[in-house]
C-alpha atoms as a PDB file:
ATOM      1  CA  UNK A   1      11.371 -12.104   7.271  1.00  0.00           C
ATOM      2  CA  UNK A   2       9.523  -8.954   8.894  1.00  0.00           C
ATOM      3  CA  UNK A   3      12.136  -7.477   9.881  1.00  0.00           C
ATOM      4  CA  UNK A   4      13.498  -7.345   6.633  1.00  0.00           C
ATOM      5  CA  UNK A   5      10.672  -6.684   4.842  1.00  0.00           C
ATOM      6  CA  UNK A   6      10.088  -3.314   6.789  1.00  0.00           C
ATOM      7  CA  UNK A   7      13.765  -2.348   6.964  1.00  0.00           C
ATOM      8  CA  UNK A   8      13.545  -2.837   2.872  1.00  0.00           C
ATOM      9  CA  UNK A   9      10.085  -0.980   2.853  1.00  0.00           C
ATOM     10  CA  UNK A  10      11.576   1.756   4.883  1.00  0.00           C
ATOM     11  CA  UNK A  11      15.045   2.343   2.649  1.00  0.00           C
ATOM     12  CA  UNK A  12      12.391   2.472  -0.273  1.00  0.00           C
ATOM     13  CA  UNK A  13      10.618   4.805   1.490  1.00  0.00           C
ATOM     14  CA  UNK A  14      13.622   7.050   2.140  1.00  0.00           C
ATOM     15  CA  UNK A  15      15.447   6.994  -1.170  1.00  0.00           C
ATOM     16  CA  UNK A  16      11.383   7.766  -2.188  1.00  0.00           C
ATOM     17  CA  UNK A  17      11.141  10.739  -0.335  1.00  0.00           C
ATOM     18  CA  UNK A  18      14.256  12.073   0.307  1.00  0.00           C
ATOM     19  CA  UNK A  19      13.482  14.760  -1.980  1.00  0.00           C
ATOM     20  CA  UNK A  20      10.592  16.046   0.207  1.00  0.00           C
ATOM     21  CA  UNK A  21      10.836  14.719   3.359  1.00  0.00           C
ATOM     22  CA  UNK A  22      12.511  17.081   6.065  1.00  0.00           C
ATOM     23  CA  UNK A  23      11.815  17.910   9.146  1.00  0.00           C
ATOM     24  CA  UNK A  24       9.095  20.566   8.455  1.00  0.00           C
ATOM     25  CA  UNK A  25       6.993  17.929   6.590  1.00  0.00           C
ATOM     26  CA  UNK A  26       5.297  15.080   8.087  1.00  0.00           C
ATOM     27  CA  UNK A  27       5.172  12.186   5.503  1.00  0.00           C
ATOM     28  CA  UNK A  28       1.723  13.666   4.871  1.00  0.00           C
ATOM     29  CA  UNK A  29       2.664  16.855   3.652  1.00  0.00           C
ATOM     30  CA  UNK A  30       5.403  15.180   1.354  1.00  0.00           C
ATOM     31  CA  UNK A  31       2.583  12.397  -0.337  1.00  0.00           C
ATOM     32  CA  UNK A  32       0.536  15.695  -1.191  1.00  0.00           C
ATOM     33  CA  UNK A  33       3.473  17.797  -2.484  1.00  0.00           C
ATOM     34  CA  UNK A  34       4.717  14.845  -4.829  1.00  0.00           C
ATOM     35  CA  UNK A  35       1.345  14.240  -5.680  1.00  0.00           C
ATOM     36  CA  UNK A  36       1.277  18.133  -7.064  1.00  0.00           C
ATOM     37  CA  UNK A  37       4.482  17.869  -8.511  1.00  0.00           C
ATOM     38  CA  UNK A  38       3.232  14.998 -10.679  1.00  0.00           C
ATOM     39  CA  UNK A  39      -0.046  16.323 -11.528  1.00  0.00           C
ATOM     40  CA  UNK A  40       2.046  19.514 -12.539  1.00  0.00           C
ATOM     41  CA  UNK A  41       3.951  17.199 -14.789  1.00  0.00           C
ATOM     42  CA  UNK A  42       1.424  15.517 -15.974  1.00  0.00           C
ATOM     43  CA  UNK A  43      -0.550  19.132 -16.824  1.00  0.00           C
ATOM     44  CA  UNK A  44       2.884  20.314 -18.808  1.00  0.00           C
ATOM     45  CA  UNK A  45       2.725  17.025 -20.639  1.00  0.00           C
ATOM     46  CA  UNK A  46      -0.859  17.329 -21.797  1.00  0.00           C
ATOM     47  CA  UNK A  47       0.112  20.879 -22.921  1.00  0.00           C
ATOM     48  CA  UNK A  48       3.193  19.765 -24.856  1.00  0.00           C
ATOM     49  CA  UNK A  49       1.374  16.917 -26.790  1.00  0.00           C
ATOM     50  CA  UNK A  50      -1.776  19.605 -27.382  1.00  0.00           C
ATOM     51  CA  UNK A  51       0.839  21.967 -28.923  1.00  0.00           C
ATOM     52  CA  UNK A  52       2.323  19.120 -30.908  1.00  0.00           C
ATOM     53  CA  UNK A  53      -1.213  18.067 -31.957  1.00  0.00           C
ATOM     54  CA  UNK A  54      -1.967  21.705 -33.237  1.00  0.00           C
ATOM     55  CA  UNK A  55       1.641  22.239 -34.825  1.00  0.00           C
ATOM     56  CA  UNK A  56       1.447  18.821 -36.570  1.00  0.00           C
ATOM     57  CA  UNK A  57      -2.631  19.602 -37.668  1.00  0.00           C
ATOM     58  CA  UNK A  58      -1.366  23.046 -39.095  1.00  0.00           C
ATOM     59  CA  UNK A  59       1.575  21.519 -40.777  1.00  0.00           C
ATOM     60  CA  UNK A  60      -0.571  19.010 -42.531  1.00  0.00           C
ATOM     61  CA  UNK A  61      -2.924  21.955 -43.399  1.00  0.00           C
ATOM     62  CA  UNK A  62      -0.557  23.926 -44.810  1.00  0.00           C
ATOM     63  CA  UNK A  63       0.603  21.065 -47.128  1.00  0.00           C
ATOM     64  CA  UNK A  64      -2.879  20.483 -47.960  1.00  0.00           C
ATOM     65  CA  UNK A  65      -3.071  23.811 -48.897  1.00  0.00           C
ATOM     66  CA  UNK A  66       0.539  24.315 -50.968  1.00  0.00           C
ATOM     67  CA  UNK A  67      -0.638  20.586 -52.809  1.00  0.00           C
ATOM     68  CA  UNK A  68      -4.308  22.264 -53.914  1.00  0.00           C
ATOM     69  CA  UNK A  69      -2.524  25.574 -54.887  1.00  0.00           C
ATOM     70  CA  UNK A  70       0.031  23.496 -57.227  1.00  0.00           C
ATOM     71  CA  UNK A  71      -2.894  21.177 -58.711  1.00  0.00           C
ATOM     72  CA  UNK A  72      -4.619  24.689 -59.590  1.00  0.00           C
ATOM     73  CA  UNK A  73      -1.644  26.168 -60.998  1.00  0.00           C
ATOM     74  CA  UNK A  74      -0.749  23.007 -63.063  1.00  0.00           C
ATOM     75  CA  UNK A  75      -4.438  23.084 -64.034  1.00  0.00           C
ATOM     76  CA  UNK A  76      -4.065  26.491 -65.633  1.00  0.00           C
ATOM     77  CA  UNK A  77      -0.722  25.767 -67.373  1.00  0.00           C
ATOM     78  CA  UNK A  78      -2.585  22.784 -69.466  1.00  0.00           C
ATOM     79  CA  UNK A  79      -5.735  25.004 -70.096  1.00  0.00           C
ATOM     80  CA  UNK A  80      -2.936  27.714 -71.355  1.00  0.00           C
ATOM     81  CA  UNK A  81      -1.166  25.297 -73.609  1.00  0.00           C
ATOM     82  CA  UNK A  82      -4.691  23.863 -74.331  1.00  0.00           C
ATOM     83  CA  UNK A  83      -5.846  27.529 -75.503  1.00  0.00           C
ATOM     84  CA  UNK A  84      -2.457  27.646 -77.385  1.00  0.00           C
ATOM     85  CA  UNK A  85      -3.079  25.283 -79.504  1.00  0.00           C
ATOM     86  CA  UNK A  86      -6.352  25.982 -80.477  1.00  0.00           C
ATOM     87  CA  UNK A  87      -5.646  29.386 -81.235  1.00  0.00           C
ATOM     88  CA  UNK A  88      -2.201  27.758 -83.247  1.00  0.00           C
ATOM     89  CA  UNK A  89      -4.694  25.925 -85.431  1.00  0.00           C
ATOM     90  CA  UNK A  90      -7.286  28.417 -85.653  1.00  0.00           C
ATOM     91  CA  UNK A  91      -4.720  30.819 -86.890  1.00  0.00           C
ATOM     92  CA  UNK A  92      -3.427  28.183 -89.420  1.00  0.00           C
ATOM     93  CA  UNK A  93      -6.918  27.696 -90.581  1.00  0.00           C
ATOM     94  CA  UNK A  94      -7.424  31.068 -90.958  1.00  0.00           C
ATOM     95  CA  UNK A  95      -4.151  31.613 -93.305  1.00  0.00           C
ATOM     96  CA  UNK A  96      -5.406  28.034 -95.136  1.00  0.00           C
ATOM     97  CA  UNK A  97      -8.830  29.659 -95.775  1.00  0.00           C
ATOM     98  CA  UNK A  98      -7.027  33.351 -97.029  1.00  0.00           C
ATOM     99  CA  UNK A  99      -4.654  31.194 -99.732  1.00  0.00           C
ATOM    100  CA  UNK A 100      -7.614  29.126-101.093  1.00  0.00           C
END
């Protein structure tokens, strides 16, 4: 079962490191240049999910923004129609009042 074990242990180990491993390395050497790799990776992943963050927080600003804009501008279109018709009937009371 030792036996075994290691010879399985060491075929993991190789398929592991056969990226790094070489004969200017000592097993050391690779452990500490995958290790950078990964934090590497792991620093271009925080960066890409920060950028995401910001692009998705600006998006929903922006809607925020467009949605406020087109409440204000349907709020003016009822005050004009609003004014409209006042002015309609004022007018028509106006011409009522001249005729009597």
């Amino acid at each position: 079962f030792g036996m075994k074990y290691w010879e399985l242990a060491t075929e993991k180990r190789k398929e592991y490191f056969a990226g790094y491993d070489s004969l200017a390395n000592s097993s050391w050497e690779s452990i500490q240049k995958i290790l950078l790799i990964r934090e590497k990776e792991r620093e271009d992943q925080a960066k890409r999910e920060q950028e995401e963050f910001v692009a998705e927080a600006h998006e929903r600003m922006t809607e925020h923004k467009d949605k406020k804009t087109e409440q204000f501008t349907e709020q003016q279109q009822r005050r004009e129609k609003t004014l409209a018709r006042i002015r309609a009937k004022e007018l028509q009371e106006e011409k009522d009042e001249r005729e009597h």
